[in-house]
C-alpha atoms as a PDB file:
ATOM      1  CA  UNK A   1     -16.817 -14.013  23.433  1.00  0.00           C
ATOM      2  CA  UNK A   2     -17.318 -13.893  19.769  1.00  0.00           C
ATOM      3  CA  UNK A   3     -14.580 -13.421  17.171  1.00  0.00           C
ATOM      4  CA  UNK A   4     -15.532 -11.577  13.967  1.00  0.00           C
ATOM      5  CA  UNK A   5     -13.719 -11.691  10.959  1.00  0.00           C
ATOM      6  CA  UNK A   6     -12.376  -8.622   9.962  1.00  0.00           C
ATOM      7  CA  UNK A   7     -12.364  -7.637   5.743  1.00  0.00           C
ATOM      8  CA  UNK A   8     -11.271  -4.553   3.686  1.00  0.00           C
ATOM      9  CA  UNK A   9     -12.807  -2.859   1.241  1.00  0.00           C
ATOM     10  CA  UNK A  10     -10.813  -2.365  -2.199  1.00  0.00           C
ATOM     11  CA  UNK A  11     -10.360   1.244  -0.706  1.00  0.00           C
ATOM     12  CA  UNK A  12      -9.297   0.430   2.310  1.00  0.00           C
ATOM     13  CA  UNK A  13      -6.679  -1.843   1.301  1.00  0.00           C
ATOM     14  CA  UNK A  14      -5.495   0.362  -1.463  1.00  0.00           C
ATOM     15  CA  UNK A  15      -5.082   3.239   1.448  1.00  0.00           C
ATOM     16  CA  UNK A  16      -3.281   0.856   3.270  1.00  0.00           C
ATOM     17  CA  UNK A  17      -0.639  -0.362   0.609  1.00  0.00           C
ATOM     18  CA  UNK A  18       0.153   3.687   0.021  1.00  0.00           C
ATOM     19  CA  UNK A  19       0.494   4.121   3.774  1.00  0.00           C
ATOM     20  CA  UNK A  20       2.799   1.210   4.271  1.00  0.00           C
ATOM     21  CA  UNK A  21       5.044   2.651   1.629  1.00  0.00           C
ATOM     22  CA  UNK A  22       5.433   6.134   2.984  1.00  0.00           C
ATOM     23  CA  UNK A  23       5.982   4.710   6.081  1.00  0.00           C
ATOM     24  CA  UNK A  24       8.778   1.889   5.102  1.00  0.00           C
ATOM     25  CA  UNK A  25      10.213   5.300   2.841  1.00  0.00           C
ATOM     26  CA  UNK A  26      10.029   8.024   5.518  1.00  0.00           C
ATOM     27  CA  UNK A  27      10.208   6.340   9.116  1.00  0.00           C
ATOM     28  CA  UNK A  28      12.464   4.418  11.025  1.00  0.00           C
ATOM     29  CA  UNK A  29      10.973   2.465  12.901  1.00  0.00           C
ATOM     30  CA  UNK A  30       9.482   0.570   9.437  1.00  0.00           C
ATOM     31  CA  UNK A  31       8.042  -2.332  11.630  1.00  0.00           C
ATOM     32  CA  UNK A  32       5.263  -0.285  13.958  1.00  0.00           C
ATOM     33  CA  UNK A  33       2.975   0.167  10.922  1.00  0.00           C
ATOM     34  CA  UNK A  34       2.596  -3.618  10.864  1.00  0.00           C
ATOM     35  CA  UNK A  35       2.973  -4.333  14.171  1.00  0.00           C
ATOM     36  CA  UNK A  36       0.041  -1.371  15.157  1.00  0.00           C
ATOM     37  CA  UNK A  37      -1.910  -2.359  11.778  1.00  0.00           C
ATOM     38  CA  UNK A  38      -2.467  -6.415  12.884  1.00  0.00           C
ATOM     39  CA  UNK A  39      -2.930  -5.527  16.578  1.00  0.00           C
ATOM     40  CA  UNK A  40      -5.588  -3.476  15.738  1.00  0.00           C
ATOM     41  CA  UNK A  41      -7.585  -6.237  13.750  1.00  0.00           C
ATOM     42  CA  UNK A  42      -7.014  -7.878  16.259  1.00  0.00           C
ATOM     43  CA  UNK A  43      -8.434  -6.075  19.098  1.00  0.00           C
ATOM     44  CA  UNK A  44     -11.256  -5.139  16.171  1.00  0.00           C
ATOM     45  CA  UNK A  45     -12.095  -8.962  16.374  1.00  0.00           C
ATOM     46  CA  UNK A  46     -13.081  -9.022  19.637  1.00  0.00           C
ATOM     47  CA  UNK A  47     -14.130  -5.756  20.889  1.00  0.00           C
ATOM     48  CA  UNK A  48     -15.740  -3.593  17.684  1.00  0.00           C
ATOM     49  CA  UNK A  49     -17.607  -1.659  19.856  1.00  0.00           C
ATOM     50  CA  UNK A  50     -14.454   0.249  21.103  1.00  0.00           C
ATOM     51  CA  UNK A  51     -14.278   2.705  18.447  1.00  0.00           C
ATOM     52  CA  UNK A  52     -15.579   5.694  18.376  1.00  0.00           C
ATOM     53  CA  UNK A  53     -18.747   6.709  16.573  1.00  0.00           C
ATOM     54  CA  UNK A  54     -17.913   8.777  13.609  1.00  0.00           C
ATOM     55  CA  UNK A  55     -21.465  10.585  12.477  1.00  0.00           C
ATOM     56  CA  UNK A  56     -19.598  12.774   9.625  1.00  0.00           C
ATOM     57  CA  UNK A  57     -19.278  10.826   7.108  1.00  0.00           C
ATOM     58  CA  UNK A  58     -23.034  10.040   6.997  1.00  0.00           C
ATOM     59  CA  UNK A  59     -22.645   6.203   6.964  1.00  0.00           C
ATOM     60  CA  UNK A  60     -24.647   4.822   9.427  1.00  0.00           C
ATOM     61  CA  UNK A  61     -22.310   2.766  12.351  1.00  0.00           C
ATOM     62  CA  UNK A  62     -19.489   3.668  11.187  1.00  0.00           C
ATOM     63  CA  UNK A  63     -16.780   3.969  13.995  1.00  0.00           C
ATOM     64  CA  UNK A  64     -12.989   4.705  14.135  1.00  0.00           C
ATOM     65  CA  UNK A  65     -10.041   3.771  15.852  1.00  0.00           C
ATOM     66  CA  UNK A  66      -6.699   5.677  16.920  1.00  0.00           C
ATOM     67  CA  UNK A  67      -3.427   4.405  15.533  1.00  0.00           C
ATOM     68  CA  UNK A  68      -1.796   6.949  17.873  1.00  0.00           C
ATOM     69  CA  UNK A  69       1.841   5.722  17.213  1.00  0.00           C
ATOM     70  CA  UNK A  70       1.107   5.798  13.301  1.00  0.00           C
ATOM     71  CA  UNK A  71      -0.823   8.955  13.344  1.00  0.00           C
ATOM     72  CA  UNK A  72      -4.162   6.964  11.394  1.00  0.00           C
ATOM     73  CA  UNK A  73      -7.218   6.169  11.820  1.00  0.00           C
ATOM     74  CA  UNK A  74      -9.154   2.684  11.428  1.00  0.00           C
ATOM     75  CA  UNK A  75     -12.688   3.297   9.961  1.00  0.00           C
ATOM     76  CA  UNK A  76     -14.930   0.842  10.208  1.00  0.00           C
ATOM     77  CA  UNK A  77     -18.780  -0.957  10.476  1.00  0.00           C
ATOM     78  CA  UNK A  78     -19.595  -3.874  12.065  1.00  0.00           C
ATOM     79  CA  UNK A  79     -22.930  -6.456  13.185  1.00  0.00           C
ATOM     80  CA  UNK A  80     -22.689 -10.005  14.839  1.00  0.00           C
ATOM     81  CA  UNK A  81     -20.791 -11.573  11.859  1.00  0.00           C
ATOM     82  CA  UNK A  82     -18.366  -9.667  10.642  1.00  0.00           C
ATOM     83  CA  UNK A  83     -15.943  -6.046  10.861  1.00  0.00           C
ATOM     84  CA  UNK A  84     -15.695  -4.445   7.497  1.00  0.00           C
ATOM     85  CA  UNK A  85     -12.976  -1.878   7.768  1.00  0.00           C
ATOM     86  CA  UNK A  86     -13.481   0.689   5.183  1.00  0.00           C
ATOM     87  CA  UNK A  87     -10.297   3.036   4.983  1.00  0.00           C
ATOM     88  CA  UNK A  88      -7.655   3.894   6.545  1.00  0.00           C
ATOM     89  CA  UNK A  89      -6.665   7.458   7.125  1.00  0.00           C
ATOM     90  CA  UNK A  90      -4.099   9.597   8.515  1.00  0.00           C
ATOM     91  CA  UNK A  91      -5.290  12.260  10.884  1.00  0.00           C
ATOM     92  CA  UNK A  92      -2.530  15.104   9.264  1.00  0.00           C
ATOM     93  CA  UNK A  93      -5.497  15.365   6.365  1.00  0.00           C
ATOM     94  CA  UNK A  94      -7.733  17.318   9.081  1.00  0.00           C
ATOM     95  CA  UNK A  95     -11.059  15.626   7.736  1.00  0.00           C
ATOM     96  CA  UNK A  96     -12.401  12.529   7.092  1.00  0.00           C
ATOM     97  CA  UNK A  97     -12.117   9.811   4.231  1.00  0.00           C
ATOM     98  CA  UNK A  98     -15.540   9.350   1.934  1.00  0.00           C
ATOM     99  CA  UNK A  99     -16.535   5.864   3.121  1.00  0.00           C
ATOM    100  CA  UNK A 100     -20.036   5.871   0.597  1.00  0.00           C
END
């Protein structure tokens, strides 16, 4: 089995910084954005293929997973050395981040 390392782009991590604030502001259970945040890297890792395919956004590979409990999505690409995750992105917006 081969582990990947996972990275963010600039975006992503700026998306993620704003999402863990309205979460820690608004929610009560402040903890599950972390919590479902690293367990999805982790599972990322290991098994990139389980996303879906996401053909909208015109970017080649690029797949997302379902934060179901947080209500995001993970975008992301990936080949034999590495997962880039490229935003994250709540599903309430109804359409897709620009990942290009």
């Amino acid at each position: 089995m081969i582990e990947r390392p996972v990275f963010f782009t600039a975006t992503a991590r700026g998306q993620i910084e704003r999402e863990r604030g309205w979460w820690q502001e608004n929610r009560d259970h402040q903890e599950a954005f972390a919590v479902d945040l690293e367990g999805a890297v982790e599972v990322l890792k290991i098994l990139p293929g389980v996303g879906t395919l996401y053909v909208a956004a015109g970017l080649p590979g690029l797949r997302r997973l379902y934060l179901r409990r947080i209500g995001c999505h993970i975008y992301y690409t990936f080949d034999d050395k590495q997962v880039i995750v490229r935003a994250l992105w709540g599903v309430r917006r109804r359409q897709g981040p620009d990942v290009r």
